[in-house]
Protein backbone atom coordinates (compact mmCIF):
# COMPACT_ATOMS: atom_id res chain seq x y z
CA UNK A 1 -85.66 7.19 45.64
CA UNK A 2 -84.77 10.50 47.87
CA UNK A 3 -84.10 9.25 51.44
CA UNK A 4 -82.69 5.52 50.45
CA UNK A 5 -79.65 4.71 51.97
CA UNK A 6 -77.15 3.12 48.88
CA UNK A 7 -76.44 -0.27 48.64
CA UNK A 8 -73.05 -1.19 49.49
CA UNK A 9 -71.83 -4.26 47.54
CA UNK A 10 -70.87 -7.41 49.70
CA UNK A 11 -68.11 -9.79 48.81
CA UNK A 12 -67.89 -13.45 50.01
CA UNK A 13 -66.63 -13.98 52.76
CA UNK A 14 -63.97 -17.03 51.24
CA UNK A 15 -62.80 -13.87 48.70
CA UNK A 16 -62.12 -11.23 51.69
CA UNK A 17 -60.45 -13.83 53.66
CA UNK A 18 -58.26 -14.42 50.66
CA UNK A 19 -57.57 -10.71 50.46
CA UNK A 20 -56.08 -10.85 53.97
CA UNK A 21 -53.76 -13.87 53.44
CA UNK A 22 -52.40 -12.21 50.76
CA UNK A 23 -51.33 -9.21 52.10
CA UNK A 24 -50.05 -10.82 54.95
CA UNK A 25 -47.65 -13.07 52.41
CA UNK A 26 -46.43 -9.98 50.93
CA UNK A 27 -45.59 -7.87 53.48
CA UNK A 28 -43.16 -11.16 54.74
CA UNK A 29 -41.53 -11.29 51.42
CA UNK A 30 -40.71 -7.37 50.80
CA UNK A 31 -38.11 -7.73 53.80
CA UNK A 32 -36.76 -10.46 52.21
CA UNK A 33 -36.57 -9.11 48.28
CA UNK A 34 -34.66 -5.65 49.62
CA UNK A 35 -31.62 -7.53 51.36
CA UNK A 36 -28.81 -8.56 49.21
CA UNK A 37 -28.10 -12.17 49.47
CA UNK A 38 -24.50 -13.37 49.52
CA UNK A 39 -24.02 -15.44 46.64
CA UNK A 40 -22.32 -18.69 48.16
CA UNK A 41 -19.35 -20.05 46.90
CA UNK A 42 -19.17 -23.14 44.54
CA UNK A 43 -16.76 -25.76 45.73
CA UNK A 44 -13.83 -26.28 43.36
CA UNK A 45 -15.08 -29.05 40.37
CA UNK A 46 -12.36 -32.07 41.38
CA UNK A 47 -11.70 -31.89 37.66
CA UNK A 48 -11.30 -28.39 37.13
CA UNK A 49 -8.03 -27.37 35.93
CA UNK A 50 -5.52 -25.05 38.14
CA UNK A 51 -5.50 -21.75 36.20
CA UNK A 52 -1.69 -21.24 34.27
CA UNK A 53 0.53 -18.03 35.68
CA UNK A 54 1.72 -16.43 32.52
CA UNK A 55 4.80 -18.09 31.42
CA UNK A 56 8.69 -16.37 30.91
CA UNK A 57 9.39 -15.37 27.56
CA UNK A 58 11.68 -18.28 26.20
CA UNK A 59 14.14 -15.55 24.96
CA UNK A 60 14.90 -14.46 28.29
CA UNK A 61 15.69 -10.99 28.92
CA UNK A 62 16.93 -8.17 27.21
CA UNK A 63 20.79 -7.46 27.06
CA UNK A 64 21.50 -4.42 25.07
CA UNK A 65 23.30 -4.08 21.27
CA UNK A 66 26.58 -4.50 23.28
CA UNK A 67 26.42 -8.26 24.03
CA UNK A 68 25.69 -8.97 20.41
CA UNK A 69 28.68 -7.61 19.52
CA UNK A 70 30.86 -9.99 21.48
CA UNK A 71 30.29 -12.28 18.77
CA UNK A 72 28.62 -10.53 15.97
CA UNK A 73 31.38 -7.42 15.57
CA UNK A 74 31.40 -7.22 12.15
CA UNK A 75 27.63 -7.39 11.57
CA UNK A 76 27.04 -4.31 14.48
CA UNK A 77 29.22 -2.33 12.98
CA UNK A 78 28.06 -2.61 9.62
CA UNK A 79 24.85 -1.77 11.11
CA UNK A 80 26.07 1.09 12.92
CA UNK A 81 26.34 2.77 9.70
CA UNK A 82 22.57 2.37 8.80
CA UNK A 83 19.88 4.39 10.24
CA UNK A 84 18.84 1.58 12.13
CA UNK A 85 21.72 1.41 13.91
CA UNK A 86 21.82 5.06 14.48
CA UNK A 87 18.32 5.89 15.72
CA UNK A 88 18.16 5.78 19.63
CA UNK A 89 14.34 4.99 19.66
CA UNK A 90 12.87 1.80 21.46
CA UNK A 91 9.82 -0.34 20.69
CA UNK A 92 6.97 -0.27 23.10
CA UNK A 93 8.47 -3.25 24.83
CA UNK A 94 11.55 -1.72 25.30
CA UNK A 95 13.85 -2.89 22.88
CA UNK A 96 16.57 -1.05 20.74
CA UNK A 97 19.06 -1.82 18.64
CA UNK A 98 19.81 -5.61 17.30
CA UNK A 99 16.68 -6.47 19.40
CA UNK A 100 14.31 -4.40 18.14
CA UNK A 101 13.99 -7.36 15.38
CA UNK A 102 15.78 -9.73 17.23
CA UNK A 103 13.86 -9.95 20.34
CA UNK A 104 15.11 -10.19 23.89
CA UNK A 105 18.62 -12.07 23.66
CA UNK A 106 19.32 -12.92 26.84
CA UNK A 107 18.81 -16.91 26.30
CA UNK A 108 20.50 -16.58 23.10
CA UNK A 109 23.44 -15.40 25.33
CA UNK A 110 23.48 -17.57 28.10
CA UNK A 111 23.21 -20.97 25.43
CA UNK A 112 26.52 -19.66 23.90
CA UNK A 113 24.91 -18.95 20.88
CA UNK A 114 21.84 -21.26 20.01
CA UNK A 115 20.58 -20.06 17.27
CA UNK A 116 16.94 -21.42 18.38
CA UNK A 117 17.07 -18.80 20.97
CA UNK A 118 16.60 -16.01 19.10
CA UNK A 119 14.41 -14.57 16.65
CA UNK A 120 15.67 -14.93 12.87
CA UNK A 121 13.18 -13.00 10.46
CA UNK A 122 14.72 -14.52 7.78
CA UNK A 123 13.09 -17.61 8.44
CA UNK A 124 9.64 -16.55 9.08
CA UNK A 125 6.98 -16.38 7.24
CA UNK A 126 6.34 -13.05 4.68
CA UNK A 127 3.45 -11.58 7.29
CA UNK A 128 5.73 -11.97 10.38
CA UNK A 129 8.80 -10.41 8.55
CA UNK A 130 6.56 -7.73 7.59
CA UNK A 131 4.86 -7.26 11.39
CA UNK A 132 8.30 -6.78 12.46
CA UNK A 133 8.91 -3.89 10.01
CA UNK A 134 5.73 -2.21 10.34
CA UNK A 135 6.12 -2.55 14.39
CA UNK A 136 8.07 0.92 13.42
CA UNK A 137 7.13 1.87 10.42
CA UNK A 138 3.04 1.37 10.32
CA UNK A 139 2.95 5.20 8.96
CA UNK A 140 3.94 7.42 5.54
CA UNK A 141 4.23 5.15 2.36
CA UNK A 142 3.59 2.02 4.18
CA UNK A 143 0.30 2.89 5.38
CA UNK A 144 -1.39 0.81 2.61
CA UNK A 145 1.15 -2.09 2.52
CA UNK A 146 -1.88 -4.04 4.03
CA UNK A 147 -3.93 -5.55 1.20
CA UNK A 148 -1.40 -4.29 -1.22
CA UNK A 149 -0.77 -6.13 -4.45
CA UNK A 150 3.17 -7.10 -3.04
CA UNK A 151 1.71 -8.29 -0.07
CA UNK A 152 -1.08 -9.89 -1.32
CA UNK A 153 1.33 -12.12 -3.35
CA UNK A 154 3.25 -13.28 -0.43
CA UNK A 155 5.91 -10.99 -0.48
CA UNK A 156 7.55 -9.25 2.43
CA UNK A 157 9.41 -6.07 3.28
CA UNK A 158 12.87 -8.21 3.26
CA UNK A 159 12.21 -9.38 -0.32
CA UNK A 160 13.13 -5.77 -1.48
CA UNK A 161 14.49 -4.17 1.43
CA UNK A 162 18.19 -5.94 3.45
CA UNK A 163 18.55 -4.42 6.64
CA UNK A 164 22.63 -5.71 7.18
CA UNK A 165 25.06 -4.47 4.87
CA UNK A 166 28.93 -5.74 4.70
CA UNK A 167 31.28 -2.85 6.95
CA UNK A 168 33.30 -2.12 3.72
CA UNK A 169 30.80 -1.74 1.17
CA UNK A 170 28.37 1.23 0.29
CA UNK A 171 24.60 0.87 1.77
CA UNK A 172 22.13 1.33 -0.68
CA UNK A 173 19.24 3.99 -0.31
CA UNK A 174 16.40 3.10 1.58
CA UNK A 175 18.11 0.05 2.47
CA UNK A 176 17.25 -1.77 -0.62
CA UNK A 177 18.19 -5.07 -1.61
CA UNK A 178 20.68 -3.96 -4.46
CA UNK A 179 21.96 -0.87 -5.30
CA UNK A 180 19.81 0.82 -7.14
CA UNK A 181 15.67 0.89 -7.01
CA UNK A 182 15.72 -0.05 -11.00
CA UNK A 183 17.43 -2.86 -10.31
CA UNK A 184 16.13 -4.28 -7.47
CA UNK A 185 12.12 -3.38 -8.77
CA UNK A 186 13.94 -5.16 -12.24
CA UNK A 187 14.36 -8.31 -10.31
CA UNK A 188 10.67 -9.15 -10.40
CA UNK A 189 9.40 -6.76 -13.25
CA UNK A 190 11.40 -8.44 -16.39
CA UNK A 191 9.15 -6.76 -18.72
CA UNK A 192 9.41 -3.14 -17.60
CA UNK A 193 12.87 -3.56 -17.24
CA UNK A 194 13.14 -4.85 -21.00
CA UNK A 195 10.76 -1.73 -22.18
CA UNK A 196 13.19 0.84 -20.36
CA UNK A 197 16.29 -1.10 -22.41
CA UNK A 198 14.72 0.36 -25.64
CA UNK A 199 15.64 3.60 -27.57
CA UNK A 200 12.79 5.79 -26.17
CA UNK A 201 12.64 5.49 -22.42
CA UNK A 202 12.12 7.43 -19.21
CA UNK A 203 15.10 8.56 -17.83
CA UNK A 204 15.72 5.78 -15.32
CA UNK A 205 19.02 4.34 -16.70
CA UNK A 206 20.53 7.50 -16.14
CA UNK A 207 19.67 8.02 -12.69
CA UNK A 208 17.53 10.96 -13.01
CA UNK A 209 14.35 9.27 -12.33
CA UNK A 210 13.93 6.36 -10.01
CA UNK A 211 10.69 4.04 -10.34
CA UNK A 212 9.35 5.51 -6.78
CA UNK A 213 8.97 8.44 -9.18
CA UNK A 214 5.49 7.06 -10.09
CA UNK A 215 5.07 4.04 -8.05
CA UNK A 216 4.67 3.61 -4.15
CA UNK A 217 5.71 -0.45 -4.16
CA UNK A 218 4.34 -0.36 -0.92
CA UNK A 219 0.63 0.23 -1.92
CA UNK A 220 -1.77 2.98 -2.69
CA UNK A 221 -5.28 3.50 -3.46
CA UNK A 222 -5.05 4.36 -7.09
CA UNK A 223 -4.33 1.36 -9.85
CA UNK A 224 -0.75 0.54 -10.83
CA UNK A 225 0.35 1.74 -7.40
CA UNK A 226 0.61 5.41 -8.56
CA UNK A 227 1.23 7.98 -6.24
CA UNK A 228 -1.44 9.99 -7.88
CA UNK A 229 -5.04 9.42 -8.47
CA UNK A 230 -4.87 8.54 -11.91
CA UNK A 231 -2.77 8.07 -14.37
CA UNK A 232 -2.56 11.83 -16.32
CA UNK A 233 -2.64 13.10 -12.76
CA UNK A 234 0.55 11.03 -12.45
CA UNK A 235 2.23 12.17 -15.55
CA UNK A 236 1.01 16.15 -14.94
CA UNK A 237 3.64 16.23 -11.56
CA UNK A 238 6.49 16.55 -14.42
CA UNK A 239 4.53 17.22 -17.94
CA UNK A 240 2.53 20.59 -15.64
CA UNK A 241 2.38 22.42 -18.96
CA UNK A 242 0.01 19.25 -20.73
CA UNK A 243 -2.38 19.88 -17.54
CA UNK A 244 -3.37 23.56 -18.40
CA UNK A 245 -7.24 24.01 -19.48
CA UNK A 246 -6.86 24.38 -23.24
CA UNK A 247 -9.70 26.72 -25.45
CA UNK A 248 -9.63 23.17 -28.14
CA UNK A 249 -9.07 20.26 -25.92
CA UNK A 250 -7.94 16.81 -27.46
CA UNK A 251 -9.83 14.49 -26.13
CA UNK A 252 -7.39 11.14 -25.82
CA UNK A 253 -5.06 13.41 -24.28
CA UNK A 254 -7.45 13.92 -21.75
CA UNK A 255 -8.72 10.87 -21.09
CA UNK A 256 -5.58 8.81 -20.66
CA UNK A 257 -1.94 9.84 -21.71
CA UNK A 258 -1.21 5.85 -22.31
CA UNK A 259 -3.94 6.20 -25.11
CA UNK A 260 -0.50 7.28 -27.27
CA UNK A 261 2.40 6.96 -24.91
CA UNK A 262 4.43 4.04 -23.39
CA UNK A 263 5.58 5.43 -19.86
CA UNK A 264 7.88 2.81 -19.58
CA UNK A 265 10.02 3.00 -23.02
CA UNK A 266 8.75 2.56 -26.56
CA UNK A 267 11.05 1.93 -30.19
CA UNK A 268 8.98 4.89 -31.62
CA UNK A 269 10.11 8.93 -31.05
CA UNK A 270 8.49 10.49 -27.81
CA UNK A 271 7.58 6.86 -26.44
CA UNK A 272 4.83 6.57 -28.95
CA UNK A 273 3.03 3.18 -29.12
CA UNK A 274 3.22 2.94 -33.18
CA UNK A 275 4.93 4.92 -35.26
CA UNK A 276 2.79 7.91 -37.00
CA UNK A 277 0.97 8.32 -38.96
CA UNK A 278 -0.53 4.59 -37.57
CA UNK A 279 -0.60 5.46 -34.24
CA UNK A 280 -3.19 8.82 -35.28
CA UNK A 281 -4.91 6.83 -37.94
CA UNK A 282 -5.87 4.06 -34.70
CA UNK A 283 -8.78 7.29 -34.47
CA UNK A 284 -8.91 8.64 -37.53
CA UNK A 285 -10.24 7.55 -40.61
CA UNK A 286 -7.79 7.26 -43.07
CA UNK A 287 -10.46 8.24 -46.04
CA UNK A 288 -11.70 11.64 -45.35
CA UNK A 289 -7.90 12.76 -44.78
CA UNK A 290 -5.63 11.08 -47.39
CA UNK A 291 -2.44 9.65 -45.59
CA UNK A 292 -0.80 6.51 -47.43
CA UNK A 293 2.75 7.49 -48.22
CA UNK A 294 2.39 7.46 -52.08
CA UNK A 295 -1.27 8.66 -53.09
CA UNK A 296 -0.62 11.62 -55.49
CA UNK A 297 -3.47 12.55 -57.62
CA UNK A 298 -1.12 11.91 -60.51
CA UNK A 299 -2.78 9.65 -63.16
CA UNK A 300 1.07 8.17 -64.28
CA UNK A 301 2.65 5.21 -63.44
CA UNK A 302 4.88 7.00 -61.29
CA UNK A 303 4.06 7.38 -57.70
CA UNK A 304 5.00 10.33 -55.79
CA UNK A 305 4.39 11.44 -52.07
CA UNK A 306 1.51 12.88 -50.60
CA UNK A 307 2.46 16.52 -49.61
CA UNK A 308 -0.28 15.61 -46.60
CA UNK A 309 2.30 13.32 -45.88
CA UNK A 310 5.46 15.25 -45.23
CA UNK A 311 7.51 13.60 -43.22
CA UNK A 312 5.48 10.98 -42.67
CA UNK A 313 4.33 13.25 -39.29
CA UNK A 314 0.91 13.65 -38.47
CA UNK A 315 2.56 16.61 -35.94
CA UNK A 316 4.62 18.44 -38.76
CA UNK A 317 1.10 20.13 -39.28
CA UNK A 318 -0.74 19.58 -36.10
CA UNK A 319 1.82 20.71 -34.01
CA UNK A 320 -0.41 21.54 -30.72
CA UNK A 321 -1.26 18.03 -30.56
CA UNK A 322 -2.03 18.16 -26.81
CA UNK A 323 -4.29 21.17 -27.05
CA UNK A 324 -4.73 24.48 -28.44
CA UNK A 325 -5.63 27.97 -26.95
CA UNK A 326 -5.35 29.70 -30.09
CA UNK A 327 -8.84 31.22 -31.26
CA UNK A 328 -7.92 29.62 -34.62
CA UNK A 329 -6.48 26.08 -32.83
CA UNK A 330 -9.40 23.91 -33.62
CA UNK A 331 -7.50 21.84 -36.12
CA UNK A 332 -4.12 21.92 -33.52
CA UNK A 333 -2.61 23.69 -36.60
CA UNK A 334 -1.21 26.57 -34.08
């Protein structure tokens, strides 16, 4: 009602006194909360262990290309020749020359020669030999030698590749374990090397054409270890003229050039993989295009070629095999 003073709620007196206490207890603790404490220091566990320094390296120092040849002469200075032994550059640890590979060899010195001083790649497993290696070369064609094929069957660079050559005798290229790249690929690869023995065969006997032609060994991304991304895209760096867009395309040749072709060497003419007309009639049906060797229409006994079959050559008529851009090409005739 107007003129009534409002009521003003009470509390109990046990909940104001309450109230008080606790804002008394907080205002002590705020203090307290913003300082920083010291954290106190544990005593040292009677059982704990003394923490290790680091310990020496075991092959002691590093002494320089010239100690090693106080006993090794003959082997520096068949490595001189190299390009290992002519680069000046160091690892990150410091290292050049015979210890770049070798490690430090200043224990291997000071035993007189203990050969358990000293770092001997020969004797370690295929990864180590190959962290050694790629220490220096990690870049360029070895980039995908991780989770290659070679590597993935246990080999190593040193099972292709020997870094110390004899003084007197010729050093390979690339360093390779024989003389040539077809021979030392030939080692493993018995088969290829039996297919390029045959009459039809890529140049490789002759030296024009190496097997890095094709093949990284060291790895790639495409299949076979090509260089390219597939295999026509391979065979197109030499054949450029089989790449050109054609107006009547064939399409096996397009597809894949080993639909018809051995790379590697064949007993047929142009490394075919039969001899014709077989290897055409693999595709096409013998019936609608009469091919056997002796199917005259004559009703004699006598049997007389086919003059479909001159030659026996599918490409004595269909010369433009590969494609044609002839307006008149569809049947490869021209």
């Amino acid at each position: 009602m107007k003129g009534e003073r409002p009521v003003t709620p009470t509390f109990p007196r046990a909940a104001r006194l309450g109230g008080v206490v606790l804002s008394v207890c907080l205002a002590a603790a705020i203090p307290a909360l913003a300082e920083d404490p010291k954290p106190q220091e544990q005593p040292p566990a009677a059982n704990e262990p003394a923490k290790e320094t680091p310990a020496e390296n075991p092959q002691g120092a590093y002494v320089g290309s010239e100690a090693c040849a106080a006993c090794h002469e003959e082997v520096v200075n068949g490595h001189a020749r190299t390009a290992h032994g002519r680069t000046q550059a160091k690892t990150l640890s410091g290292a050049a020359g015979c210890e770049s590979c070798h490690g430090p060899g200043g224990a291997h010195v000071e035993s007189q020669g203990d050969p358990k001083k000293i770092r001997r790649p020969r004797l370690l497993p295929a990864a180590e030999q190959s962290a050694i290696c790629l220490s220096c070369h990690e870049r360029g064609e070895q980039v995908h030698w991780q989770g290659s094929p070679h590597e993935g069957r246990g080999l190593s660079c040193l099972t292709c590749h020997k870094i110390h050559h004899p003084a007197d005798a010729p050093v390979p290229a690339h360093l390779l374990l024989k003389q040539t790249e077809f021979d030392t690929c030939g080692t493993c690869h018995l088969k290829r090397k039996a297919s390029l023995m045959r009459s039809a065969h890529m140049p490789l006997r002759e030296g024009t054409m190496t097997c890095s032609s094709c093949h990284n060994a060291h790895g790639t991304i495409s299949v076979a270890l090509l260089r390219q991304d597939s295999i026509n895209e391979n065979c197109y760096s030499c054949h450029a003229e089989k790449r050109a867009p054609m107006l009547w395309e064939h399409p096996p040749v397009r597809e894949n050039c080993l639909t018809c072709h051995d790379p590697h060497g064949s007993l047929h003419p142009r490394m075919q993989i039969a001899k014709q007309p077989r290897m055409c009639q693999q595709c096409h049906d013998e019936a609608r295009h009469p091919t056997q060797p002796y199917s005259d229409a004559a009703g004699g006994p006598e049997f007389f070629p086919n003059s479909r079959m001159f030659d026996r050559g599918c490409v004595n008529c269909h010369s433009q095999i590969h494609g044609s851009n002839h307006p008149a090409g569809m049947r490869f005739l021209r």
